[in-house]
Every structure is written in structure tokens, then in C-alpha cells.
PDB file of N, CA and C in Angstrom:
ATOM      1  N   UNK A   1      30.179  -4.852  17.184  1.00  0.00           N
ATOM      2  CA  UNK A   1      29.071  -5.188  16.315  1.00  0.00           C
ATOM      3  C   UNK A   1      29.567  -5.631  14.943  1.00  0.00           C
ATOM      4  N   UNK A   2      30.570  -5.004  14.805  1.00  0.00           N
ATOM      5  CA  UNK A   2      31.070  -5.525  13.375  1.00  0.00           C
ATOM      6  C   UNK A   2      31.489  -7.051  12.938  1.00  0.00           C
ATOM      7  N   UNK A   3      31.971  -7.675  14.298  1.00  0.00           N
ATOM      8  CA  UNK A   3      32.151  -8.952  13.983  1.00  0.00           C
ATOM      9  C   UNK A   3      30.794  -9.730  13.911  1.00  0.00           C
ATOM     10  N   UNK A   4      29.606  -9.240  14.316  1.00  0.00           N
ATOM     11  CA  UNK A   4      28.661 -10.376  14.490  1.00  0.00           C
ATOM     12  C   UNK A   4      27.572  -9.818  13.244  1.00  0.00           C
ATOM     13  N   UNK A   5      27.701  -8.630  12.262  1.00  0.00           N
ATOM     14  CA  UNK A   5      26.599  -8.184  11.542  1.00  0.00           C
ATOM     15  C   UNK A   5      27.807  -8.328  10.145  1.00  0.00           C
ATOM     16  N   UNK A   6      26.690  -8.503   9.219  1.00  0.00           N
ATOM     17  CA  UNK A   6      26.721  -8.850   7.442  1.00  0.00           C
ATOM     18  C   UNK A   6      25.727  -7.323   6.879  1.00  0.00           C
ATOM     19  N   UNK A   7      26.641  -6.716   5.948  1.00  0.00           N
ATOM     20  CA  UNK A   7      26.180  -5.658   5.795  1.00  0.00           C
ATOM     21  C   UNK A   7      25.553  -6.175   3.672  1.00  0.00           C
ATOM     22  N   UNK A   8      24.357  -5.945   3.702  1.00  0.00           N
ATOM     23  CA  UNK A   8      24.362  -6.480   2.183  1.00  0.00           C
ATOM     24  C   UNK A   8      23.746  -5.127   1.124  1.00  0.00           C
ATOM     25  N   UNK A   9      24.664  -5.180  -0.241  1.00  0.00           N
ATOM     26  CA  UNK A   9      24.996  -4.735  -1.271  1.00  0.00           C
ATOM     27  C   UNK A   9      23.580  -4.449  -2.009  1.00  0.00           C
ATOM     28  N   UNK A  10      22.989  -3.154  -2.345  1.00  0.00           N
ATOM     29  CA  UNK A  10      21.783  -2.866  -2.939  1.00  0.00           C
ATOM     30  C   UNK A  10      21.951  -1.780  -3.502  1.00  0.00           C
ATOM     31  N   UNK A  11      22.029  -1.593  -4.899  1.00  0.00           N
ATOM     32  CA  UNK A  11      22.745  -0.382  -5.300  1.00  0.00           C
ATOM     33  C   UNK A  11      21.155   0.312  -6.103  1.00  0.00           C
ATOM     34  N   UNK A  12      20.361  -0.400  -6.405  1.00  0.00           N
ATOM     35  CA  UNK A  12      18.658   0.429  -6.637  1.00  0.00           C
ATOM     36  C   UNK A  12      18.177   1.132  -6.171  1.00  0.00           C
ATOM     37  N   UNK A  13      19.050   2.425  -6.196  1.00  0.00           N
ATOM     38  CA  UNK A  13      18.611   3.360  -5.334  1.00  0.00           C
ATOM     39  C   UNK A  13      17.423   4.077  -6.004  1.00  0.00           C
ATOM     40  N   UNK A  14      16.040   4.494  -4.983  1.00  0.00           N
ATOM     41  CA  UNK A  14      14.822   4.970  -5.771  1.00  0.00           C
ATOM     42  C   UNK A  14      15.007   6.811  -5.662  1.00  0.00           C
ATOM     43  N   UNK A  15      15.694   7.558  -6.092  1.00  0.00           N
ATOM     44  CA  UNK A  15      15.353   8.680  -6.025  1.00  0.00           C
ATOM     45  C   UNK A  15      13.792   9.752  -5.821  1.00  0.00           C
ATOM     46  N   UNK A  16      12.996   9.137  -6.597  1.00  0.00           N
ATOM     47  CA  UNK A  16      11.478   9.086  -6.588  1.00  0.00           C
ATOM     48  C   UNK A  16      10.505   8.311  -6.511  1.00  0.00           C
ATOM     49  N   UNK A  17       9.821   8.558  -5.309  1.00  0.00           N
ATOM     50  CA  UNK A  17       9.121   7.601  -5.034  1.00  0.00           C
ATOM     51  C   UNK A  17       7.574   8.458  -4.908  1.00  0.00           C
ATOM     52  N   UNK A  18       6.444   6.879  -5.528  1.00  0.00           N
ATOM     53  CA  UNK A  18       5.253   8.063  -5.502  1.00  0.00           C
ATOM     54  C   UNK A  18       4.134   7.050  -4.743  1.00  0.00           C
ATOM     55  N   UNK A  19       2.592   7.857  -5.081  1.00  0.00           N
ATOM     56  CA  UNK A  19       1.780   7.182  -4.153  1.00  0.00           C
ATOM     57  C   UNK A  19       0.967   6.007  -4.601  1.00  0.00           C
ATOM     58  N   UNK A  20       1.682   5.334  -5.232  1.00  0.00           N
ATOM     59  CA  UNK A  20       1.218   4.358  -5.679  1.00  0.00           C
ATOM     60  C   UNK A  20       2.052   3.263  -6.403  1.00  0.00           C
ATOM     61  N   UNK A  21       2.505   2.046  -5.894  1.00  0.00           N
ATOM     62  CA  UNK A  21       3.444   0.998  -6.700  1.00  0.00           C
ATOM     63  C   UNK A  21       3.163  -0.360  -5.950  1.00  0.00           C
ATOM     64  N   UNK A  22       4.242  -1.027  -6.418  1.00  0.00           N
ATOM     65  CA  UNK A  22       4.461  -2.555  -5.524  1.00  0.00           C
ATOM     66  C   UNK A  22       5.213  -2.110  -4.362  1.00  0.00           C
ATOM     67  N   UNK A  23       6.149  -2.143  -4.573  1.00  0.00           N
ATOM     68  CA  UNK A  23       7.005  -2.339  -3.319  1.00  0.00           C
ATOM     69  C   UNK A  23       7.398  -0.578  -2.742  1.00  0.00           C
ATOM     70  N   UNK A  24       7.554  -0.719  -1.134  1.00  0.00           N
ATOM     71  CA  UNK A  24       7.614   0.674  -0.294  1.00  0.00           C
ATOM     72  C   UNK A  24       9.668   1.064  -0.704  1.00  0.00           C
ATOM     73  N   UNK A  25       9.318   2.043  -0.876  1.00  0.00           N
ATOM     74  CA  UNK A  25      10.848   2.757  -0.496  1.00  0.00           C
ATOM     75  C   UNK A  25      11.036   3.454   0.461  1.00  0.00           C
ATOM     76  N   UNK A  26      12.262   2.765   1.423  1.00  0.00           N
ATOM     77  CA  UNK A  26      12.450   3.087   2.427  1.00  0.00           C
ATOM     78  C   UNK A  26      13.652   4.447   2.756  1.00  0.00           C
ATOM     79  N   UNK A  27      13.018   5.398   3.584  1.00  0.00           N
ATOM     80  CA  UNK A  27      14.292   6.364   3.636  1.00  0.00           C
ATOM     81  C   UNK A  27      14.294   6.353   5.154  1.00  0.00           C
ATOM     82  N   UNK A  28      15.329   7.581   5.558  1.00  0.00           N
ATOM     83  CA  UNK A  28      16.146   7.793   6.927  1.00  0.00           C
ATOM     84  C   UNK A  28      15.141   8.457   7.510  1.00  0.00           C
ATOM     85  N   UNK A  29      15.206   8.434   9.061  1.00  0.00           N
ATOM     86  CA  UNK A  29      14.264   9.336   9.831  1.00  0.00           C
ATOM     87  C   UNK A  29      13.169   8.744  10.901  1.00  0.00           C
ATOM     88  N   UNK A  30      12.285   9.496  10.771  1.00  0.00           N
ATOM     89  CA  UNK A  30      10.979   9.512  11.545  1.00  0.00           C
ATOM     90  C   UNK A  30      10.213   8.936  10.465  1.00  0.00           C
ATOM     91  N   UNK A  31       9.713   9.429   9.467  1.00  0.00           N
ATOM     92  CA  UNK A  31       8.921   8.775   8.661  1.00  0.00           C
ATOM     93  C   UNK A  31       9.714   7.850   7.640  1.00  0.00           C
ATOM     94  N   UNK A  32       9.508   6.937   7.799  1.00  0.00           N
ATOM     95  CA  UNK A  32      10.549   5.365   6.975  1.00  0.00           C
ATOM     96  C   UNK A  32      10.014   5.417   5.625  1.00  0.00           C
ATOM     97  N   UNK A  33       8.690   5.737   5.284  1.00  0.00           N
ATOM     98  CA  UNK A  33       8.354   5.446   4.003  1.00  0.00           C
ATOM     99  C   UNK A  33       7.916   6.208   3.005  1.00  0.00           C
ATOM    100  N   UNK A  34       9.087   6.487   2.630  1.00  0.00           N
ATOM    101  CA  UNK A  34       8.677   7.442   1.581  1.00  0.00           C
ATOM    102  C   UNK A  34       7.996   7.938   0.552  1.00  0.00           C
ATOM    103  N   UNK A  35       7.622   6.141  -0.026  1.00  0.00           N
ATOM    104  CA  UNK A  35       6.507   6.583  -0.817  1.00  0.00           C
ATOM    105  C   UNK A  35       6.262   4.769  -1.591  1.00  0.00           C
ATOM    106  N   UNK A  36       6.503   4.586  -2.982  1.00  0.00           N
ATOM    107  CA  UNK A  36       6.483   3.541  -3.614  1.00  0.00           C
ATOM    108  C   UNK A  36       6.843   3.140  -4.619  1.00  0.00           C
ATOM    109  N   UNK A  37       7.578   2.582  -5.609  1.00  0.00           N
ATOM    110  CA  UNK A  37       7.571   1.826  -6.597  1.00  0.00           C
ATOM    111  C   UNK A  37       7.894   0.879  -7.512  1.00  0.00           C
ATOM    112  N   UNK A  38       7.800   0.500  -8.546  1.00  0.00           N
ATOM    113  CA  UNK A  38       8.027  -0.495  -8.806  1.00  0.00           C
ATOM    114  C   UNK A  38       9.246  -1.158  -9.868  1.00  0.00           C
ATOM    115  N   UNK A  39       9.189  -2.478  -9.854  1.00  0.00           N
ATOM    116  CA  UNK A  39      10.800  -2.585 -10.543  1.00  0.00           C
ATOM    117  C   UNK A  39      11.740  -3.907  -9.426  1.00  0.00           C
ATOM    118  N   UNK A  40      12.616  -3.717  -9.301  1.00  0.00           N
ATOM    119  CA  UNK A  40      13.228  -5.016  -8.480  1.00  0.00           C
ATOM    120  C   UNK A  40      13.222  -4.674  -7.407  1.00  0.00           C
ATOM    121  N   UNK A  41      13.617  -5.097  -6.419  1.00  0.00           N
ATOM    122  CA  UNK A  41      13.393  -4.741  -4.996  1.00  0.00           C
ATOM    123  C   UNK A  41      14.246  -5.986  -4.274  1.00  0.00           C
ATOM    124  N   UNK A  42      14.934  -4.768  -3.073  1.00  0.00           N
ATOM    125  CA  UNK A  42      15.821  -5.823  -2.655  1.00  0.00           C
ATOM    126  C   UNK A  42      14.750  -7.035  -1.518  1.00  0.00           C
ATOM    127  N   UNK A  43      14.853  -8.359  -1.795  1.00  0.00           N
ATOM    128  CA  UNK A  43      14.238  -9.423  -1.671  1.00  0.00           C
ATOM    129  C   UNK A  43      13.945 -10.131  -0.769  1.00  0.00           C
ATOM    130  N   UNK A  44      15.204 -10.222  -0.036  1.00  0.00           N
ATOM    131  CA  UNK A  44      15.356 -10.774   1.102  1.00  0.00           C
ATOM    132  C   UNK A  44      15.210  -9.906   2.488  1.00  0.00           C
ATOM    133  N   UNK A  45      13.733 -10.019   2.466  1.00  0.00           N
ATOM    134  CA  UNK A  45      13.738  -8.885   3.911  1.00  0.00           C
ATOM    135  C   UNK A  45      13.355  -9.349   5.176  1.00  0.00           C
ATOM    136  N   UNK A  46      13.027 -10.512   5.454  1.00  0.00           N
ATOM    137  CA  UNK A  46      12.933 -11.255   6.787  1.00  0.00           C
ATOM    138  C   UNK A  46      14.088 -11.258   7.423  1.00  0.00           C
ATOM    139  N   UNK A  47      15.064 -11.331   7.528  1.00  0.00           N
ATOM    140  CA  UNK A  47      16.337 -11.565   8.168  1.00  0.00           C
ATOM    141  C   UNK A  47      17.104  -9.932   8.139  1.00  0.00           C
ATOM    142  N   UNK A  48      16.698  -9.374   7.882  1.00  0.00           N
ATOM    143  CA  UNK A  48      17.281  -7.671   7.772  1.00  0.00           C
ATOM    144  C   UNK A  48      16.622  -6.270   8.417  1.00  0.00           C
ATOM    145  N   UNK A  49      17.833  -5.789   8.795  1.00  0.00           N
ATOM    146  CA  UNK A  49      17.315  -4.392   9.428  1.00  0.00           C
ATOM    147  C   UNK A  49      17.768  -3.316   8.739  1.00  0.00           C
ATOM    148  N   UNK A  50      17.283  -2.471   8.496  1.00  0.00           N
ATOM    149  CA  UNK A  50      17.565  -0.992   7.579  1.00  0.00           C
ATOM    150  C   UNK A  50      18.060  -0.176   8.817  1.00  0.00           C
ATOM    151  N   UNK A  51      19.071   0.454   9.014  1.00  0.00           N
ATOM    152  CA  UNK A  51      19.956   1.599   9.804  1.00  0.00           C
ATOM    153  C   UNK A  51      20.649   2.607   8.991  1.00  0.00           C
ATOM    154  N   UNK A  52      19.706   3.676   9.250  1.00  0.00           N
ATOM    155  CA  UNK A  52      20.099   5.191   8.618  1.00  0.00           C
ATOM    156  C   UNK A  52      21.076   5.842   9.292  1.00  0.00           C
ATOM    157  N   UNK A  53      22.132   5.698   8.560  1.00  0.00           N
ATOM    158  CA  UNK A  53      23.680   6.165   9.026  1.00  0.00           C
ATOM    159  C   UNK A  53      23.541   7.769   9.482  1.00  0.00           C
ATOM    160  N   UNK A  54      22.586   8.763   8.784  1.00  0.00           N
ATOM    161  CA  UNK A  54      22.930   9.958   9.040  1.00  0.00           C
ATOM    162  C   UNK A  54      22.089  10.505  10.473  1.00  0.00           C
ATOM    163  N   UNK A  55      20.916   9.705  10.715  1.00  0.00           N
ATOM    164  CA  UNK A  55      19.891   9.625  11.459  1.00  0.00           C
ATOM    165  C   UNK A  55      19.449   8.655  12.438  1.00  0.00           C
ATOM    166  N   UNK A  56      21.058   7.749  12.558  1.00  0.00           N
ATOM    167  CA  UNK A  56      20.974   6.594  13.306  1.00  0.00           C
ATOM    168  C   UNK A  56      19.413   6.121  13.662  1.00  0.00           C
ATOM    169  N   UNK A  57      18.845   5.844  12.744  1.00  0.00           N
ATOM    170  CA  UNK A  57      17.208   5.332  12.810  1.00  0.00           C
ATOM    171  C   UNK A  57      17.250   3.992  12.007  1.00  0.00           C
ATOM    172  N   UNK A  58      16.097   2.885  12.811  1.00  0.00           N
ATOM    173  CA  UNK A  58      16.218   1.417  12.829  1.00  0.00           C
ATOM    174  C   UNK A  58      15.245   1.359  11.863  1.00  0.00           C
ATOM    175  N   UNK A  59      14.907   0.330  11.040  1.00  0.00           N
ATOM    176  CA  UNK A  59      13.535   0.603  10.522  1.00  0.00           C
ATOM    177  C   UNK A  59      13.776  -1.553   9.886  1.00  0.00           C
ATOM    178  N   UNK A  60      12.772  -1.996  10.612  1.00  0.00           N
ATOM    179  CA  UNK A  60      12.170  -3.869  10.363  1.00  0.00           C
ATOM    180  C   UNK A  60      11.457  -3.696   9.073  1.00  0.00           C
ATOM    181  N   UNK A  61      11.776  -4.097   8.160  1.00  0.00           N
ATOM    182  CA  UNK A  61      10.536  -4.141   6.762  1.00  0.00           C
ATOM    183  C   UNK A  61      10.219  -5.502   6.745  1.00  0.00           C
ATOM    184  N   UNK A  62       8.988  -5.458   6.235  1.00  0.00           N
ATOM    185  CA  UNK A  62       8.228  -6.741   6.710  1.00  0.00           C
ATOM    186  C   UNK A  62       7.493  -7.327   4.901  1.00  0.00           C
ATOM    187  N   UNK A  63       8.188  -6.582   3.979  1.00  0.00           N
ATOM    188  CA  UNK A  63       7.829  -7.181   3.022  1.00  0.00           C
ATOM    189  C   UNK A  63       9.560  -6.613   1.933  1.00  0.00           C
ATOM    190  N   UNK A  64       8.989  -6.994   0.775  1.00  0.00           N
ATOM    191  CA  UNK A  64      10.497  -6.482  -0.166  1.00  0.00           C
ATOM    192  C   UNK A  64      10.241  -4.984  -0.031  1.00  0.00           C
ATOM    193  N   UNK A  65      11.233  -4.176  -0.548  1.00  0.00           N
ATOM    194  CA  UNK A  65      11.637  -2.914  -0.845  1.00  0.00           C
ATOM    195  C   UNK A  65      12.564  -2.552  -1.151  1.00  0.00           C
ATOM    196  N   UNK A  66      12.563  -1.565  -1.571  1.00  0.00           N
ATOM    197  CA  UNK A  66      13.528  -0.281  -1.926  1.00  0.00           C
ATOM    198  C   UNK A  66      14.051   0.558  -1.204  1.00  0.00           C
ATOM    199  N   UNK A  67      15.106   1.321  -1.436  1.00  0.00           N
ATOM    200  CA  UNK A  67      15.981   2.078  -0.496  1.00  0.00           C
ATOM    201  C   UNK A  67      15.998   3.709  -1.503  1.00  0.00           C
ATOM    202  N   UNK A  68      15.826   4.687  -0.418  1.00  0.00           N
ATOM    203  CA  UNK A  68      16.252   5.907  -1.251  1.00  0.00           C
ATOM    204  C   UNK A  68      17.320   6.737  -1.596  1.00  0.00           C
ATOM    205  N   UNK A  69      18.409   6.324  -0.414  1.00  0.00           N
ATOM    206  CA  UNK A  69      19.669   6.200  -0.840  1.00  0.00           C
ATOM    207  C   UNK A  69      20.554   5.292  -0.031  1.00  0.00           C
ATOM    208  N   UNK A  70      21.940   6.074  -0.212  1.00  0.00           N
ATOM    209  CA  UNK A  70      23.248   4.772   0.074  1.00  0.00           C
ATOM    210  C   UNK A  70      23.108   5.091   1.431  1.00  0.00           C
ATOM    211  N   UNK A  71      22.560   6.025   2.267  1.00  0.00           N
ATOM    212  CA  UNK A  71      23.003   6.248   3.433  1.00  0.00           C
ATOM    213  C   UNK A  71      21.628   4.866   4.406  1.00  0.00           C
ATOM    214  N   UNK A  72      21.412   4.462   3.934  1.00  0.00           N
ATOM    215  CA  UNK A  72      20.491   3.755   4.326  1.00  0.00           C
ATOM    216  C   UNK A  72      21.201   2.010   4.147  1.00  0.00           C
ATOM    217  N   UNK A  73      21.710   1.394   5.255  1.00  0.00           N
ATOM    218  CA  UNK A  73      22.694   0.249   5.286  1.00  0.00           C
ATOM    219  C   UNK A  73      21.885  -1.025   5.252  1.00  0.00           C
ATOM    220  N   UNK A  74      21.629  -2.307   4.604  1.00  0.00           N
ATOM    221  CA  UNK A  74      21.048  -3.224   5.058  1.00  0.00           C
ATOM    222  C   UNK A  74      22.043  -4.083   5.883  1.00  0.00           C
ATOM    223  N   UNK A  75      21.462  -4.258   6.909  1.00  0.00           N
ATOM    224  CA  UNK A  75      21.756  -5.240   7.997  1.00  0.00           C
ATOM    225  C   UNK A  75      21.509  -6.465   8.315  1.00  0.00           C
ATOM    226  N   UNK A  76      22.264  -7.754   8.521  1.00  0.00           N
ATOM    227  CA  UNK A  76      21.390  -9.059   9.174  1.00  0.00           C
ATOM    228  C   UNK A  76      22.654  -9.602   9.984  1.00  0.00           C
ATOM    229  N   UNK A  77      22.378  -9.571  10.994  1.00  0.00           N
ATOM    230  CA  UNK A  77      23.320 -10.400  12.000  1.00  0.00           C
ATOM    231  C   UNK A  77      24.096 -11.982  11.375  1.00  0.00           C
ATOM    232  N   UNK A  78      25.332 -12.052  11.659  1.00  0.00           N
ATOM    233  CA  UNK A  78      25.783 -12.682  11.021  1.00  0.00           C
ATOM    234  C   UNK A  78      26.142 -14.383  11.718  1.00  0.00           C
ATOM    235  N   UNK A  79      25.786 -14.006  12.742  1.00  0.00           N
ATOM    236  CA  UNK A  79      25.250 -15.290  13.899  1.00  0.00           C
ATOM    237  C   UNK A  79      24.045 -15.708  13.813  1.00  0.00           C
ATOM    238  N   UNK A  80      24.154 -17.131  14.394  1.00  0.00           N
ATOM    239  CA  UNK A  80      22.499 -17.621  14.176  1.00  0.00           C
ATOM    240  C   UNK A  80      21.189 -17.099  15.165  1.00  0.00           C
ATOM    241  N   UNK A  81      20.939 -15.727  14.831  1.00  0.00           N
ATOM    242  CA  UNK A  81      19.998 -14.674  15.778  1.00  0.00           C
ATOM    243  C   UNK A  81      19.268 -14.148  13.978  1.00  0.00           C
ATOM    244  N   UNK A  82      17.289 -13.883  14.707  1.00  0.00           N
ATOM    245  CA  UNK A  82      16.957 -13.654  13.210  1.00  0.00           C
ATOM    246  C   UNK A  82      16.940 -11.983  13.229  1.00  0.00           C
ATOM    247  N   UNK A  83      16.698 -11.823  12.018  1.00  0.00           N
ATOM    248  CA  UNK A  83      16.149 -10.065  11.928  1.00  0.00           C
ATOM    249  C   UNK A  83      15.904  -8.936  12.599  1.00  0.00           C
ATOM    250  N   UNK A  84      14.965  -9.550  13.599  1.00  0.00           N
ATOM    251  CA  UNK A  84      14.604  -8.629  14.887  1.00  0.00           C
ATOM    252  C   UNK A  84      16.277  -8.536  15.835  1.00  0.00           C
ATOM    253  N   UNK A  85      17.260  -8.989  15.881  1.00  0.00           N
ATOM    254  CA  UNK A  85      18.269  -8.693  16.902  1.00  0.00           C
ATOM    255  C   UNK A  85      18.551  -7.369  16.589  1.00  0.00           C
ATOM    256  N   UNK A  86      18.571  -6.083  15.590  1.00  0.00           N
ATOM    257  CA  UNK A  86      19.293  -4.935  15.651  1.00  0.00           C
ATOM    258  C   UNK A  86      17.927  -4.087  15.843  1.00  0.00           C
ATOM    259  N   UNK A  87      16.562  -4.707  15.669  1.00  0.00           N
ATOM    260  CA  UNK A  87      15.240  -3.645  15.758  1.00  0.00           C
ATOM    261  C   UNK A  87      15.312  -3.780  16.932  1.00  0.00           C
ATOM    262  N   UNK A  88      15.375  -4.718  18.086  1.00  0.00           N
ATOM    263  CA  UNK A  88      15.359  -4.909  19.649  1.00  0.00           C
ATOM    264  C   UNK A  88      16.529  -3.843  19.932  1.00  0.00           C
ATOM    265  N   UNK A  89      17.420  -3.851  19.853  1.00  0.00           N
ATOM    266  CA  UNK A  89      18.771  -3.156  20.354  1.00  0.00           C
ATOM    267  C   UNK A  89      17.798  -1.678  20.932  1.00  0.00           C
TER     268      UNK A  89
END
């Protein structure tokens, strides 16, 4: 997998997230969304999959967001396959 996936750099990590903002922050697990807010947000989320290293959990975001920590990897295949190739897996 390593030769065919691009792992990309997001260091905005949201420690607190509440019930109300722009953009979702995403954490590890069963429940993906932790909560909300606002500020920059990593951008490019059509072509990317979120994979929680500690909780090997997949998570497709379908608009911008945030991450709640480092253990949370952004993903996009690095071949011409879109977004959905690591949510299918």
C-alpha cells in the first residue's frame, strides 16, 4: 500500500471541539465526529480518506475539516483511483 498511497501533512490539530462551528472535527473510532469548529481546515477533502492508526477506523469526509489529533492520517491514493479506493477496502 505504501507504494500506491500519498500520506498529506495537517498539523491543526483541534483539541476542542464544540456543538457548534463551520467545519466537523474528525477523531478515531466509532463515532468520527467529534464535534466542530472553526478556523482553517484542511481543504482538500474529495480525494482523501482519514485512517485512525490506533483504531484502524476509515472515515470519507465529504466536506473540509479538522482532525483531533496526529493519530488520525490523511490519505489519497497516489494512482489515478479517486477517494473512495481506501473507504471501499
Amino acid at each position: 500500500m505504501g507504494e500506491i498511497t500519498k500520506t498529506h501533512s495537517f498539523k491543526q490539530y483541534i483539541s476542542e471541539a464544540f456543538d457548534h462551528g463551520k467545519y466537523m472535527v474528525i477523531q478515531q473510532g466509532e463515532n468520527p465526529i467529534a464535534g466542530y469548529a472553526n478556523g482553517d481546515p484542511f481543504e482538500n477533502f474529495k480525494d482523501v480518506t482519514l485512517f485512525g492508526d490506533h483504531t484502524l477506523s476509515l472515515f470519507k469526509p465529504q466536506e473540509k475539516f479538522f482532525v483531533a489529533s496526529d493519530g488520525i492520517k490523511i490519505l489519497s491514493p497516489s494512482l489515478k483511483m479517486n477517494g473512495m479506493f481506501y473507504a471501499n477496502c
